[in-house]
C-alpha atoms as a PDB file:
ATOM      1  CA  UNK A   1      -1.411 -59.310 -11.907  1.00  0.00           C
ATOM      2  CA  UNK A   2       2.352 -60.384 -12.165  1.00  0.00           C
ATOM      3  CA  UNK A   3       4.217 -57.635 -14.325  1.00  0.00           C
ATOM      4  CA  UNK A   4       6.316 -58.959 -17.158  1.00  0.00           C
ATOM      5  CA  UNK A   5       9.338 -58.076 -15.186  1.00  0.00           C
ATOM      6  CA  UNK A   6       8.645 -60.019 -12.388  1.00  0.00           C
ATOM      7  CA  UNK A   7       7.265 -63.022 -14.742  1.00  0.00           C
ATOM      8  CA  UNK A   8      10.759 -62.698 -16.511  1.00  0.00           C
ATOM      9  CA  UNK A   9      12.879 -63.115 -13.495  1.00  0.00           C
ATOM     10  CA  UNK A  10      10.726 -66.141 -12.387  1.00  0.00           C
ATOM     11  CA  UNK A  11      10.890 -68.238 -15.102  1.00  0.00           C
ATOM     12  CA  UNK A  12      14.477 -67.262 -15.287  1.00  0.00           C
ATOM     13  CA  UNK A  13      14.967 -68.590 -11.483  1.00  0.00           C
ATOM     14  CA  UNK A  14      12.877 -72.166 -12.405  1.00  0.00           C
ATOM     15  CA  UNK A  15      15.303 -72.944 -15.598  1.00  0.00           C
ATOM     16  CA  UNK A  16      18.659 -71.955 -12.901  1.00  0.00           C
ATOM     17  CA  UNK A  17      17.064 -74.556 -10.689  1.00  0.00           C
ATOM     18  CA  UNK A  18      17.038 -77.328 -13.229  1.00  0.00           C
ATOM     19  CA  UNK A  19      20.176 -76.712 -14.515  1.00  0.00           C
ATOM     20  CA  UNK A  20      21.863 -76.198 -10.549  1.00  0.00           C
ATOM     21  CA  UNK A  21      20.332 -78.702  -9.009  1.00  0.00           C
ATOM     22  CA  UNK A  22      18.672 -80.826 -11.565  1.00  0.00           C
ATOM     23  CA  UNK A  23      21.602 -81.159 -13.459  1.00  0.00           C
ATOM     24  CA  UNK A  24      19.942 -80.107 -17.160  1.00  0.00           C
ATOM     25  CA  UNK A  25      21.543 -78.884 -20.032  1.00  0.00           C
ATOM     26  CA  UNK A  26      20.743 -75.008 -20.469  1.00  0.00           C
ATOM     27  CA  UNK A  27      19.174 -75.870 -23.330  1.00  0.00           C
ATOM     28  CA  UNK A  28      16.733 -78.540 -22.329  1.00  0.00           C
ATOM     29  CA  UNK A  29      16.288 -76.430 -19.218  1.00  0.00           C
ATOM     30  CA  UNK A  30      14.782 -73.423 -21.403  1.00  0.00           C
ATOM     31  CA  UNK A  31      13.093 -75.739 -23.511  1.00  0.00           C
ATOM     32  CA  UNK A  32      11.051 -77.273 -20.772  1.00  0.00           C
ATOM     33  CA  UNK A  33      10.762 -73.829 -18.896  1.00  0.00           C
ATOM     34  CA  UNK A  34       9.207 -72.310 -22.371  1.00  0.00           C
ATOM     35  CA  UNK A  35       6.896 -75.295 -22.864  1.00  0.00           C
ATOM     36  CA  UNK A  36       5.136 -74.625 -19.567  1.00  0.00           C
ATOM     37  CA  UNK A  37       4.393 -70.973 -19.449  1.00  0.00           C
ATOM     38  CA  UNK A  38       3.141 -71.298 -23.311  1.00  0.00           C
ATOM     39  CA  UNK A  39       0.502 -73.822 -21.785  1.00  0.00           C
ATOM     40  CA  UNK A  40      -0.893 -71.887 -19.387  1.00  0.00           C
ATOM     41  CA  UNK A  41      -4.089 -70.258 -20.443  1.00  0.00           C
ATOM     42  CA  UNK A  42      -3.360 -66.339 -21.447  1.00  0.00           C
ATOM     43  CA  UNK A  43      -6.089 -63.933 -20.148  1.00  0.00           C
ATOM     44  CA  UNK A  44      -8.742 -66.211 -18.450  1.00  0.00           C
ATOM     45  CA  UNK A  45     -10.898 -64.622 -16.111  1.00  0.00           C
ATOM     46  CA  UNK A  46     -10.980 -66.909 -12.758  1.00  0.00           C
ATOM     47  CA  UNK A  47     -14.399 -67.826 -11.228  1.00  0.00           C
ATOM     48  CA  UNK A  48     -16.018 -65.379  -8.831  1.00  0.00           C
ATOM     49  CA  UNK A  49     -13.623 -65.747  -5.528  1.00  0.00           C
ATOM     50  CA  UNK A  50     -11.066 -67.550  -7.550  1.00  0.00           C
ATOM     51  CA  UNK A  51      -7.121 -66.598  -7.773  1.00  0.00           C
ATOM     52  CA  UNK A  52      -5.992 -66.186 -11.580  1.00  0.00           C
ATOM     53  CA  UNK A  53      -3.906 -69.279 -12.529  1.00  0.00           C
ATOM     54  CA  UNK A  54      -0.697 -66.763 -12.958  1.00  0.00           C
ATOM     55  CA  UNK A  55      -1.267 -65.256  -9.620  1.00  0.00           C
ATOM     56  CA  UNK A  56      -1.290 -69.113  -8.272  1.00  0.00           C
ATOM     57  CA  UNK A  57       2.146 -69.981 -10.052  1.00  0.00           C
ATOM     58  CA  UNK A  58       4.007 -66.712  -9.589  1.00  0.00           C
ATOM     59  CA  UNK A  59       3.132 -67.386  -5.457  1.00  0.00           C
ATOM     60  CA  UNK A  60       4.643 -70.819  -5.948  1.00  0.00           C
ATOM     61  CA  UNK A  61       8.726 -71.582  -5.186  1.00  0.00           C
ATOM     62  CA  UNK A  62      10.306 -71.557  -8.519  1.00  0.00           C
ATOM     63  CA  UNK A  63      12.122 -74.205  -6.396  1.00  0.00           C
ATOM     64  CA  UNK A  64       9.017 -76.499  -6.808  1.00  0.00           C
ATOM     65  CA  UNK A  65       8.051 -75.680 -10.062  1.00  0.00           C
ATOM     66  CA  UNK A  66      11.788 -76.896 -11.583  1.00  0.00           C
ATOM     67  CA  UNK A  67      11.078 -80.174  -9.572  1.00  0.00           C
ATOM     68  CA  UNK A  68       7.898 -80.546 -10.896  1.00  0.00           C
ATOM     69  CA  UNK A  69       9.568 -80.058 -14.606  1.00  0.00           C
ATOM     70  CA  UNK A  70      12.418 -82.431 -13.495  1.00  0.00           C
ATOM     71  CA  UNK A  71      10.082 -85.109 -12.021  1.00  0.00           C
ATOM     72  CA  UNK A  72      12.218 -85.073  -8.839  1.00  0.00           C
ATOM     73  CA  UNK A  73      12.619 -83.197  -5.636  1.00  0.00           C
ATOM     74  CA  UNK A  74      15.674 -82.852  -3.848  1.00  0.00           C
ATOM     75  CA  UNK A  75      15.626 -81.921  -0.008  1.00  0.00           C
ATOM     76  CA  UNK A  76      15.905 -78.276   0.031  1.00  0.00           C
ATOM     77  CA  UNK A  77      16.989 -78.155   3.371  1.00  0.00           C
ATOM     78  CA  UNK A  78      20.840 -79.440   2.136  1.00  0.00           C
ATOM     79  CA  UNK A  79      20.490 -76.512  -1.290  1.00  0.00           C
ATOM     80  CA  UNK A  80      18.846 -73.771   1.051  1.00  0.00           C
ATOM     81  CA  UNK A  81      21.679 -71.497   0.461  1.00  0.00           C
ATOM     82  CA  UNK A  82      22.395 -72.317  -3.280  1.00  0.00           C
ATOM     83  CA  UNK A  83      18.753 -71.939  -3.664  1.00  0.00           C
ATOM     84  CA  UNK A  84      18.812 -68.478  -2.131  1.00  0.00           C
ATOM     85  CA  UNK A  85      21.837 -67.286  -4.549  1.00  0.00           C
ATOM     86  CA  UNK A  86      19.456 -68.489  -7.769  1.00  0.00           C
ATOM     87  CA  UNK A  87      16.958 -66.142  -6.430  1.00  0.00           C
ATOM     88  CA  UNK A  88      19.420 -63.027  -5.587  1.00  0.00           C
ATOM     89  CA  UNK A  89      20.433 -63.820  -8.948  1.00  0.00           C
ATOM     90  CA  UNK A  90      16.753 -63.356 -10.436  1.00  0.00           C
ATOM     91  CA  UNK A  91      15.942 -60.914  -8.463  1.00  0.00           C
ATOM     92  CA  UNK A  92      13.558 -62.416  -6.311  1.00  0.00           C
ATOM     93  CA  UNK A  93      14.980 -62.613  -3.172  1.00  0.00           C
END
């Protein structure tokens, strides 16, 4: 299980990635950011063998998940370094 902590800083580091490198308004960025995690199902117990769907999305690149949100995905190769500085930022790196 992903402590609230940890959940905070990720979410944090997917709506710096739209707004860095997705070019969003902070404001749409949150929105969009909020809008996911409220749809993912809240206390379901995974089938035997199965990960939990937070386990599966706080292993993910919050990278990936902003591009996902954005419906693009720049090379990360040319933002490696910009992308490391969101997650020093959030604490995740």
């Amino acid at each position: 299980m992903v402590s609230a902590i940890t959940a905070a800083h990720f979410w944090a580091a997917v709506e710096d990635c739209l707004v860095q490198f997705h070019h969003m308004e902070r404001g749409q960025a949150a929105t969009k950011v909020t809008e996911l995690w409220r749809r993912l199902p809240a206390g379901l117990e995974p089938r035997c063998g199965e990960p939990k769907l937070d386990e599966m999305i706080y292993h993910a690149e919050p990278w990936y998940i902003a591009c996902n949100l954005a419906g693009e995905e720049p090379t990360l190769d040319t933002c490696r370094a910009a992308y490391t500085d969101v997650l020093k930022k959030n604490g995740l790196a």
